[in-house]
C-alpha atoms as a PDB file:
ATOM      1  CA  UNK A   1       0.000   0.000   0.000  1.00  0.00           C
ATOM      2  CA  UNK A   2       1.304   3.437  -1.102  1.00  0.00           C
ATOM      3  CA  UNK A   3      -0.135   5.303   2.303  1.00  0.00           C
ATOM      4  CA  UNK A   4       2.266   3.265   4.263  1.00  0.00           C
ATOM      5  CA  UNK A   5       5.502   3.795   2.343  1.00  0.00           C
ATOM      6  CA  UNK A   6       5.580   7.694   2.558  1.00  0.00           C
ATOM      7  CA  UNK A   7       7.250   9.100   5.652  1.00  0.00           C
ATOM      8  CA  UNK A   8       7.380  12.901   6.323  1.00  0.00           C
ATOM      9  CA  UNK A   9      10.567  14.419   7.377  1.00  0.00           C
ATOM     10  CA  UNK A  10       9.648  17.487   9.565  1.00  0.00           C
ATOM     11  CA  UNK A  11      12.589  20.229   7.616  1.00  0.00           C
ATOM     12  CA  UNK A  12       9.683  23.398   8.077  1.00  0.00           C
ATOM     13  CA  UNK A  13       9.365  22.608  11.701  1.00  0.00           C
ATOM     14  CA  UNK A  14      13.449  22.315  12.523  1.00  0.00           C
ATOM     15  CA  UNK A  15      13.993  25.613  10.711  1.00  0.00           C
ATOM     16  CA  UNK A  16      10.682  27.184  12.354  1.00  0.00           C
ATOM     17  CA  UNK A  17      11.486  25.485  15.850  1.00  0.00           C
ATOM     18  CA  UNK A  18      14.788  25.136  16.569  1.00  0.00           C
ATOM     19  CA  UNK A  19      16.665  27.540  14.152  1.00  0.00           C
ATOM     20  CA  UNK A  20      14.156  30.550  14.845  1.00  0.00           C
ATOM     21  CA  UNK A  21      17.157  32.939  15.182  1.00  0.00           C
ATOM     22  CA  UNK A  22      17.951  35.256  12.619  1.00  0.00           C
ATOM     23  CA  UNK A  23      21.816  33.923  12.589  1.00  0.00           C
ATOM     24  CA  UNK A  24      20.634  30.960  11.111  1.00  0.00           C
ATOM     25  CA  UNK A  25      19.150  33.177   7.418  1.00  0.00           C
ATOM     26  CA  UNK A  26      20.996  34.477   4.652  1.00  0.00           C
ATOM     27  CA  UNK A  27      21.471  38.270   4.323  1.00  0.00           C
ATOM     28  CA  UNK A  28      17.618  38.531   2.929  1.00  0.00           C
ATOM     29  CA  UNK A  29      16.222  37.020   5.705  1.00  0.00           C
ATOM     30  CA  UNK A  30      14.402  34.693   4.042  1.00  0.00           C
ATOM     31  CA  UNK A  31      16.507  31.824   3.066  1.00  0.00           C
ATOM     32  CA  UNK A  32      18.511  29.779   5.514  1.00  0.00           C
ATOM     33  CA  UNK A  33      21.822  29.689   5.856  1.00  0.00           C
ATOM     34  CA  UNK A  34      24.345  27.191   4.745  1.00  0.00           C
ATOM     35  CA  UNK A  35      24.676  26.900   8.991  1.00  0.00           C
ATOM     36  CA  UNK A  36      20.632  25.949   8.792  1.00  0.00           C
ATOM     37  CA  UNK A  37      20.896  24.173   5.831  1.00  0.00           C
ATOM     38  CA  UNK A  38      23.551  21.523   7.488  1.00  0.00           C
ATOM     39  CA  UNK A  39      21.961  21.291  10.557  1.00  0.00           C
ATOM     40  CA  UNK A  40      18.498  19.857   8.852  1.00  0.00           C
ATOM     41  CA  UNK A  41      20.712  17.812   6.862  1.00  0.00           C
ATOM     42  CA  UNK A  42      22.497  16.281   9.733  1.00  0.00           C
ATOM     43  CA  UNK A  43      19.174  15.536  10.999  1.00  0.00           C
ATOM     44  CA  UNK A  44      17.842  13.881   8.140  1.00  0.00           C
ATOM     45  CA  UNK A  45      20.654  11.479   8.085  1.00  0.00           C
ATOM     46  CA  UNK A  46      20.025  10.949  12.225  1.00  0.00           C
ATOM     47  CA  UNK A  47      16.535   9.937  10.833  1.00  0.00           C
ATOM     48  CA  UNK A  48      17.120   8.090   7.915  1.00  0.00           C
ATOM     49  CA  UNK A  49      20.664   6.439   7.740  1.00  0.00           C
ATOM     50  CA  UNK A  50      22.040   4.352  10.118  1.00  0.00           C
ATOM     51  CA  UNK A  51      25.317   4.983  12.372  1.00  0.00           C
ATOM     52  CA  UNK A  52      27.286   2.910   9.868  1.00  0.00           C
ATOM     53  CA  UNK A  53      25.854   4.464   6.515  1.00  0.00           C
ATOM     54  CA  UNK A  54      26.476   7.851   8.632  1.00  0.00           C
ATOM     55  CA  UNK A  55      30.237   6.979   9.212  1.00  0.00           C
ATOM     56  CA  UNK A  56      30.974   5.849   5.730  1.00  0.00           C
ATOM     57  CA  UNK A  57      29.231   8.898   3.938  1.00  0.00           C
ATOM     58  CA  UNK A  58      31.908  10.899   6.393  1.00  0.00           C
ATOM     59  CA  UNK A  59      35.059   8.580   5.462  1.00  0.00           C
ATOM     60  CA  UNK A  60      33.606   9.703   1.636  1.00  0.00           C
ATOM     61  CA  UNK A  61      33.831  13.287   2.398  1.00  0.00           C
ATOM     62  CA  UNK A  62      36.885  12.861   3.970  1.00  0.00           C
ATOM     63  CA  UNK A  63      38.296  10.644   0.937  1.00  0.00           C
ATOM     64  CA  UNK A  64      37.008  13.715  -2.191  1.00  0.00           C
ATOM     65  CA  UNK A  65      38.452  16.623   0.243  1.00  0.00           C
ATOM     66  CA  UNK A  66      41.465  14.742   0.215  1.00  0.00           C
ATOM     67  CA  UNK A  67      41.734  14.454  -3.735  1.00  0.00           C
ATOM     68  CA  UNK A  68      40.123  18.031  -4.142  1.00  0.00           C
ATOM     69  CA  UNK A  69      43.197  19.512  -2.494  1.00  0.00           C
ATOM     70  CA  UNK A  70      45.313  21.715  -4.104  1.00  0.00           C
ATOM     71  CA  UNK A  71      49.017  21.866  -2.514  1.00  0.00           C
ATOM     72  CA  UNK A  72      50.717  24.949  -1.433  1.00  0.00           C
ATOM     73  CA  UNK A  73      54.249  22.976  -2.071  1.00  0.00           C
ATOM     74  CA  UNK A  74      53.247  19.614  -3.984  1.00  0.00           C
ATOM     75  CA  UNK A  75      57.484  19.060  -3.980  1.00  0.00           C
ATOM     76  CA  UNK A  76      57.691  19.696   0.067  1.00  0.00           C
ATOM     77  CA  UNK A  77      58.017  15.941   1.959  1.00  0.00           C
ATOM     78  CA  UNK A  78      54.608  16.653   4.257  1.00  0.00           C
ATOM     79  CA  UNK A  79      52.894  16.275   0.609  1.00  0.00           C
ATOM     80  CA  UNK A  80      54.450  13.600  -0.451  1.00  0.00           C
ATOM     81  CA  UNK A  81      53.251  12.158   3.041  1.00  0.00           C
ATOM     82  CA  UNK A  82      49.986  13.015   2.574  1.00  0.00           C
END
């Protein structure tokens, strides 16, 4: 049955509840900040992933920060470390 397959995930009510501060909106006060924006999406994976999904979608962050880096000295020996 479709009715039972649809969960809600309560975004409106974080931002409206627990991020009612202006600190948490962009400069026009009407969009949230990136600040807002990853603190609903930390929740949503509390709600919807588990601990291990959690930890390996962080290990992937981790991993394309990594090869997104651009070296101040790629020559220097910490680099070559790294």
């Amino acid at each position: 049955n479709a009715k039972n397959r649809v969960q809600y995930f309560p975004s409106l009510e974080l931002v409206i509840d627990d991020l009612r501060d202006y600190r948490y909106y962009e400069r026009d006060m009407i969009h949230p900040s990136e600040v807002a924006i990853d603190y609903i999406f930390d929740k949503l994976l509390e709600y919807k992933f588990s601990e291990h999904s959690i930890a390996t979608m962080k290990e992937v962050r981790k991993i394309i920060g990594s090869v997104a880096h651009r070296p101040f000295n790629p020559e220097s020996q910490q680099h070559q470390i790294f």
